[in-house]
Protein backbone atom coordinates (compact mmCIF):
# COMPACT_ATOMS: atom_id res chain seq x y z
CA UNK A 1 85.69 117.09 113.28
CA UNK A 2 85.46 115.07 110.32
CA UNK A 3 84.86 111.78 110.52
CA UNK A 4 85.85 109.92 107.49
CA UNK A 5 85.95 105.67 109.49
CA UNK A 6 83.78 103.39 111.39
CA UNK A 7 83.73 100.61 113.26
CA UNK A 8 80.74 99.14 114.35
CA UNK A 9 82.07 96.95 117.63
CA UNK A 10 84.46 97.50 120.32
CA UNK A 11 85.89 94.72 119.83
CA UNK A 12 86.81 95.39 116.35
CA UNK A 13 90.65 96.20 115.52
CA UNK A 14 89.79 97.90 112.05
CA UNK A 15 88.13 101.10 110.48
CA UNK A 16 86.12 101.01 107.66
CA UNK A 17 86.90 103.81 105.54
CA UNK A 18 84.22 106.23 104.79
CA UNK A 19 85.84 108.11 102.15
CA UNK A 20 89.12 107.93 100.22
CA UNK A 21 92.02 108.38 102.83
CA UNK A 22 95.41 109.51 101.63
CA UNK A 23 98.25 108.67 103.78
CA UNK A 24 99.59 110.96 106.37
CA UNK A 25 95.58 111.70 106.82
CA UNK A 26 93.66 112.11 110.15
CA UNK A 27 91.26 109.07 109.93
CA UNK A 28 88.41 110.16 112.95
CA UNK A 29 85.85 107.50 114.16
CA UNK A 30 83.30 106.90 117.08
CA UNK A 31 84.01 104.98 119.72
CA UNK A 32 80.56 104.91 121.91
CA UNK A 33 80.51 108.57 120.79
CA UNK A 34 83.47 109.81 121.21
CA UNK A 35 85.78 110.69 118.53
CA UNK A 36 89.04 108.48 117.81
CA UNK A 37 91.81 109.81 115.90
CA UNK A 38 94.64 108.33 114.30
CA UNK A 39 97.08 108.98 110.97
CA UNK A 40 96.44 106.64 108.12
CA UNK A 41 100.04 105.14 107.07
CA UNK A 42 98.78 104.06 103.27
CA UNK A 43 96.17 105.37 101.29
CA UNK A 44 92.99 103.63 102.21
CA UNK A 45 90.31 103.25 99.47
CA UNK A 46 87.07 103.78 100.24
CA UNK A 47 85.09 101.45 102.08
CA UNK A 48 88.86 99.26 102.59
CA UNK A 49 90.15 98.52 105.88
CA UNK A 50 92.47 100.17 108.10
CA UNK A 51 94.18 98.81 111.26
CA UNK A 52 92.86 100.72 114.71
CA UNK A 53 95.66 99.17 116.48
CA UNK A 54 98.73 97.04 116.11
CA UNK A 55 97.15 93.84 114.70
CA UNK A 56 100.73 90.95 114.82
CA UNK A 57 101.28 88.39 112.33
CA UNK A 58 98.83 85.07 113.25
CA UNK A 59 96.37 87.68 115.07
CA UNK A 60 92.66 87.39 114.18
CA UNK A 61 91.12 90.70 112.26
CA UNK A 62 87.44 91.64 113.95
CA UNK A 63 85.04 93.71 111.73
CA UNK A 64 81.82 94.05 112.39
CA UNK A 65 82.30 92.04 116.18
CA UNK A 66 83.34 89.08 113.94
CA UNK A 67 86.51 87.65 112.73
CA UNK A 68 87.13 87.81 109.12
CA UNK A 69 90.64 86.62 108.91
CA UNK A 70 94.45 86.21 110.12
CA UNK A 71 96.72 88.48 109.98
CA UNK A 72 99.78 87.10 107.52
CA UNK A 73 102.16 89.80 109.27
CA UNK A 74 102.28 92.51 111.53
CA UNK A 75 100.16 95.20 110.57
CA UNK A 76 100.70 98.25 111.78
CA UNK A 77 98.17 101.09 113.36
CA UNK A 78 97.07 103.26 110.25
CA UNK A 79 97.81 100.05 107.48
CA UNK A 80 95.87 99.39 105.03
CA UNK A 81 94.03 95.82 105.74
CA UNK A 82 93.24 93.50 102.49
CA UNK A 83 94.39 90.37 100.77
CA UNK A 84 97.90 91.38 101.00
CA UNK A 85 98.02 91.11 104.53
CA UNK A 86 94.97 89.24 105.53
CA UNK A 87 94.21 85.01 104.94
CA UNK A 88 90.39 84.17 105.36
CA UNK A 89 89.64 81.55 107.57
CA UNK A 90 88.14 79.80 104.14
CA UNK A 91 91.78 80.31 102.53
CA UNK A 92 93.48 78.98 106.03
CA UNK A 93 91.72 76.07 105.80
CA UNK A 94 92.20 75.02 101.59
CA UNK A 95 96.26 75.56 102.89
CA UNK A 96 96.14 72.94 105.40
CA UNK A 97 94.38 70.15 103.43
C-alpha cells in the first residue's frame, strides 16, 4: 500500500497530496487507520488538494476540520482543489461589498 494523501479530520472532504499524483493514479489515505482509496481525475501537485468526495458548487471545502472556502462549482471525487475552483471566505466577502 502506498499512501501518497492525508487528511487530518473526518470531517474533511479533501486530501492533501503527499507526493506528485498523475491522473488516473491510486491516491491511498488513512481514515482512523484504515486505508482509503480512490483515482485522482487531474494531476495533483504536491502538497495541492484533491476532492475525497463530490464537493457541489456553493458547498464549503474542510481541511484540516476547518473550512477554507466555497466551492465555485461542482467538484468532482479525484479533482484537483485550488483557486480555480475554490473562493475564500476572505474573497466571498470583498465580492459582496
Amino acid at each position: 500500500m502506498n499512501v501518497n494523501a492525508m487528511i487530518i479530520d473526518g470531517k474533511d472532504n479533501v486530501a492533501i497530496a503527499i507526493e506528485p499524483i498523475a491522473a488516473g493514479d491510486t491516491v491511498t489515505y488513512l481514515v482512523q487507520g484504515k486505508p482509503v482509496s480512490l483515482k485522482a481525475a487531474q494531476d495533483i501537485t504536491i502538497y495541492h488538494k484533491l476532492a475525497t468526495r463530490p464537493i457541489a458548487k456553493g458547498e464549503p471545502v474542510v481541511k484540516y476540520g476547518e473550512h477554507i472556502g466555497v466551492a465555485t462549482e461542482d467538484i468532482p471525487v479525484g479533482a484537483h482543489v485550488h483557486v480555480h475552483n475554490v473562493v475564500s471566505p476572505q474573497e466571498d466577502r470583498r465580492s459582496k461589498e
